[in-house]
C-alpha atoms as a PDB file:
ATOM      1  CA  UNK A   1      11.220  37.196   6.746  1.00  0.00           C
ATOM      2  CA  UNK A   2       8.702  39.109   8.415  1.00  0.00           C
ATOM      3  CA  UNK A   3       6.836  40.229   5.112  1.00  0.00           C
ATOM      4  CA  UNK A   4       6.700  36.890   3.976  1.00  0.00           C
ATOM      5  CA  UNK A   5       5.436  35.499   7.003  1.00  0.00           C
ATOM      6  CA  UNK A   6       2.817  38.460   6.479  1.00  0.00           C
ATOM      7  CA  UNK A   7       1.914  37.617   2.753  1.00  0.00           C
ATOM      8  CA  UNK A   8       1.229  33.669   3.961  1.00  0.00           C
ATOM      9  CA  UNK A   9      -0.673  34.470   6.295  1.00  0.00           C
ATOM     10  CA  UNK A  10      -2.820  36.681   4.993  1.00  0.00           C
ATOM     11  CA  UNK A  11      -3.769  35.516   1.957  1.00  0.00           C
ATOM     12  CA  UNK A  12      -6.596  32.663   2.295  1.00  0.00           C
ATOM     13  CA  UNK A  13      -5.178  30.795  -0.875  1.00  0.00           C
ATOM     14  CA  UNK A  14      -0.842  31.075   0.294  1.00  0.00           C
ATOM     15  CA  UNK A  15      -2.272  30.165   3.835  1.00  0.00           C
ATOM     16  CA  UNK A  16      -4.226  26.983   2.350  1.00  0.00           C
ATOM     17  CA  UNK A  17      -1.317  26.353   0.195  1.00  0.00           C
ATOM     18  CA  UNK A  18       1.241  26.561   3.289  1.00  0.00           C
ATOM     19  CA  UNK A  19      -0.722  24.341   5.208  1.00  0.00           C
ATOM     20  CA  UNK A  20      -0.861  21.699   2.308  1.00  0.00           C
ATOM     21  CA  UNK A  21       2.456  21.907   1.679  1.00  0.00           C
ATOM     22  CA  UNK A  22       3.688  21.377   5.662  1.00  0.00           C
ATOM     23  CA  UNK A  23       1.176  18.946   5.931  1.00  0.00           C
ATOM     24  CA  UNK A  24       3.182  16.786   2.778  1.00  0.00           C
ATOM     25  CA  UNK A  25       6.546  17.860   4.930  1.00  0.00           C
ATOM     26  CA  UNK A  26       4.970  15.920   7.473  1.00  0.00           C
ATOM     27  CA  UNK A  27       4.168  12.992   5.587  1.00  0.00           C
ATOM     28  CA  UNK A  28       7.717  12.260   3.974  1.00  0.00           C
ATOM     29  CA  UNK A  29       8.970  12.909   7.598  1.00  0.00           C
ATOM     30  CA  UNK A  30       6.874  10.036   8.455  1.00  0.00           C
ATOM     31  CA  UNK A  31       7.882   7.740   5.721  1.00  0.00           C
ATOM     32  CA  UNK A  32      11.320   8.088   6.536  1.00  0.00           C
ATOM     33  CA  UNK A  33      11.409   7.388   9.993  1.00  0.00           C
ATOM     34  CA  UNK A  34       9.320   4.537   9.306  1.00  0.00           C
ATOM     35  CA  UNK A  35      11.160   2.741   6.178  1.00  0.00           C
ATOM     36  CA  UNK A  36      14.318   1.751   5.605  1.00  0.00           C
ATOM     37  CA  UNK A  37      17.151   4.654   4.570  1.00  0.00           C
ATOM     38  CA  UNK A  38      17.853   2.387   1.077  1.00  0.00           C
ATOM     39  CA  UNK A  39      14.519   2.410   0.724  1.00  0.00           C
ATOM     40  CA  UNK A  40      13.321   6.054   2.088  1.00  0.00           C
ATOM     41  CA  UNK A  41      16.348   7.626  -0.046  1.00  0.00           C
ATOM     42  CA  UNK A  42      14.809   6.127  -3.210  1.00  0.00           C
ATOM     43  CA  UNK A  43      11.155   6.620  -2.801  1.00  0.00           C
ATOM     44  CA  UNK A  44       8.985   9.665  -1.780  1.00  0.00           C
ATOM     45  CA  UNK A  45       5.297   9.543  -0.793  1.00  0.00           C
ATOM     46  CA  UNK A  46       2.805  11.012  -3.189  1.00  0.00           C
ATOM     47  CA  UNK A  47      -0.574  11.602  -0.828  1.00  0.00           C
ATOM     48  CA  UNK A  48      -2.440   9.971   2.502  1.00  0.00           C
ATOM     49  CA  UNK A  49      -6.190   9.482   1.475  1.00  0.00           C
ATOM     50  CA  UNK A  50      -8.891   6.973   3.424  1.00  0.00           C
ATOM     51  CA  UNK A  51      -5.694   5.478   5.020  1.00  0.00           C
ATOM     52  CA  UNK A  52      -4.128   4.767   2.296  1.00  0.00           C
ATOM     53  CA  UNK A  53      -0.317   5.559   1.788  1.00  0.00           C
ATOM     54  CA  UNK A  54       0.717   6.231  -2.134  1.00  0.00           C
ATOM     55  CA  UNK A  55       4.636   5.862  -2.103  1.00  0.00           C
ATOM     56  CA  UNK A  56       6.119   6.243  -5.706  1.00  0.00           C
ATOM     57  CA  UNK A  57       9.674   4.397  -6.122  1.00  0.00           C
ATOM     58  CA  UNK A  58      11.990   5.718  -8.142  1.00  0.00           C
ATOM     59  CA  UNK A  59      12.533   1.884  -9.607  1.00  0.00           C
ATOM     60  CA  UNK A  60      10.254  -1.019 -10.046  1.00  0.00           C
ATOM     61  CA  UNK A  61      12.869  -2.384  -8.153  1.00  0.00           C
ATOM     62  CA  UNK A  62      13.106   0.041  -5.033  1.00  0.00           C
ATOM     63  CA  UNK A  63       9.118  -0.920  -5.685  1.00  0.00           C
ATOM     64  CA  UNK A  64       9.425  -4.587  -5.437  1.00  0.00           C
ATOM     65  CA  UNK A  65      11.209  -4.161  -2.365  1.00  0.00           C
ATOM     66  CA  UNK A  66       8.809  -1.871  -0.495  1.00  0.00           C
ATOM     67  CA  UNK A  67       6.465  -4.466  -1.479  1.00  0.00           C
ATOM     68  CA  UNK A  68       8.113  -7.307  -0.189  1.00  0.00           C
ATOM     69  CA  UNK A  69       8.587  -5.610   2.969  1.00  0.00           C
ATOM     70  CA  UNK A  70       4.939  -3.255   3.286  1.00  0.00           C
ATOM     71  CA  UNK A  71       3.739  -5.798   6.378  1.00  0.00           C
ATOM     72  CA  UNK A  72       6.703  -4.799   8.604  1.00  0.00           C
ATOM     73  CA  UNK A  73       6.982  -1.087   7.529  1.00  0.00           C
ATOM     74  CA  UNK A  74       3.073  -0.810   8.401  1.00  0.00           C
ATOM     75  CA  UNK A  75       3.610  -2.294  11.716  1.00  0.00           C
ATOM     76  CA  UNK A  76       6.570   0.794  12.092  1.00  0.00           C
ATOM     77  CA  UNK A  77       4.521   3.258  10.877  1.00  0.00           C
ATOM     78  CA  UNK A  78       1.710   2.582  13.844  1.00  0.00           C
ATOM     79  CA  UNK A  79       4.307   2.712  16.590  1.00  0.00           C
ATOM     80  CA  UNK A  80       5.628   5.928  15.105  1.00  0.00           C
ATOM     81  CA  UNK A  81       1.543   6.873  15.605  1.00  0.00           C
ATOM     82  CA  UNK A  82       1.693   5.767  19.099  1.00  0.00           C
ATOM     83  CA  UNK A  83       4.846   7.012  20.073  1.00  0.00           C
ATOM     84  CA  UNK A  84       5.064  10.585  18.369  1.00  0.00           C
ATOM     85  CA  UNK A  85       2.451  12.781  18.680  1.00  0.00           C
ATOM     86  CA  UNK A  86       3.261  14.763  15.476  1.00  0.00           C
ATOM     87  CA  UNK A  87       2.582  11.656  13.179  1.00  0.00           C
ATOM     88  CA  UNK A  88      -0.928  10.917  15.439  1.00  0.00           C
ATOM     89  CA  UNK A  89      -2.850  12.737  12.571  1.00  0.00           C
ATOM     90  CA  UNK A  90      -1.053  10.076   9.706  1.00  0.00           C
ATOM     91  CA  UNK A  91      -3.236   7.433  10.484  1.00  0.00           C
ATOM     92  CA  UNK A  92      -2.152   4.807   7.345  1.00  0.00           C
ATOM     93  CA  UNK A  93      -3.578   1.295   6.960  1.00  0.00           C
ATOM     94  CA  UNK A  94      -2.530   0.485   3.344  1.00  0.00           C
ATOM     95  CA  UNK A  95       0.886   1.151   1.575  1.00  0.00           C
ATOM     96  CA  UNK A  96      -0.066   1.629  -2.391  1.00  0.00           C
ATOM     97  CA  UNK A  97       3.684   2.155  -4.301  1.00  0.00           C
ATOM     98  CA  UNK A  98       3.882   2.982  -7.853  1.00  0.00           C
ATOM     99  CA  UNK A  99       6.995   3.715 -10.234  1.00  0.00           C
ATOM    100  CA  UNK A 100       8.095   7.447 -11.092  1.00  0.00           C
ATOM    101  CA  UNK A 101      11.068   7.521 -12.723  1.00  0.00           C
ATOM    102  CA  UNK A 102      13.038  10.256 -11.596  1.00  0.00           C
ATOM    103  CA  UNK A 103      14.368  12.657 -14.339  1.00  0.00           C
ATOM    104  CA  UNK A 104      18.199  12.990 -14.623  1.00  0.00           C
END
């Protein structure tokens, strides 16, 4: 584990990479903590730009219903800001969802 630890570390584009990639981790965390499990388990955030939350459903209708209910998951997702300091740096004001089908 060591050597790998190493390699990331060292290399300027695996560090950048690792960063990106926990910093995504970190995102999905936050979306499911903040949405409901029906909804978390069939949805996955895509990126956190200007604010702006891009959740892709799996459905348009797991997409309807984050719609439907955007107002009340936004108001979770601030006290999840307040209240844990590892989601202080997700600061989200808009919800966008789109539709990805997921592949079977």
């Amino acid at each position: 584990m060591r050597k790998i630890d190493t390699l990331l570390n060292h290399n300027s584009q695996l560090s950048a990479l690792t960063k990106n990639v926990q910093s995504h981790q970190l995102l999905q965390k936050f979306w499911v903590a903040a949405s409901p499990q029906m909804l978390s388990n069939l949805s996955f955030v895509g990126s956190l730009i200007n604010g702006q939350l891009t959740v892709y459903a799996h459905s348009a209708i797991v997409a309807n219903k984050i719609k439907l209910t955007i107002a009340s998951i936004l108001t979770q997702l601030q006290n999840l800001q307040k209240s844990n300091t590892k989601f202080r740096e997700c600061k989200v004001t808009a919800i966008v969802v789109k539709v990805q089908v997921k592949s079977q």
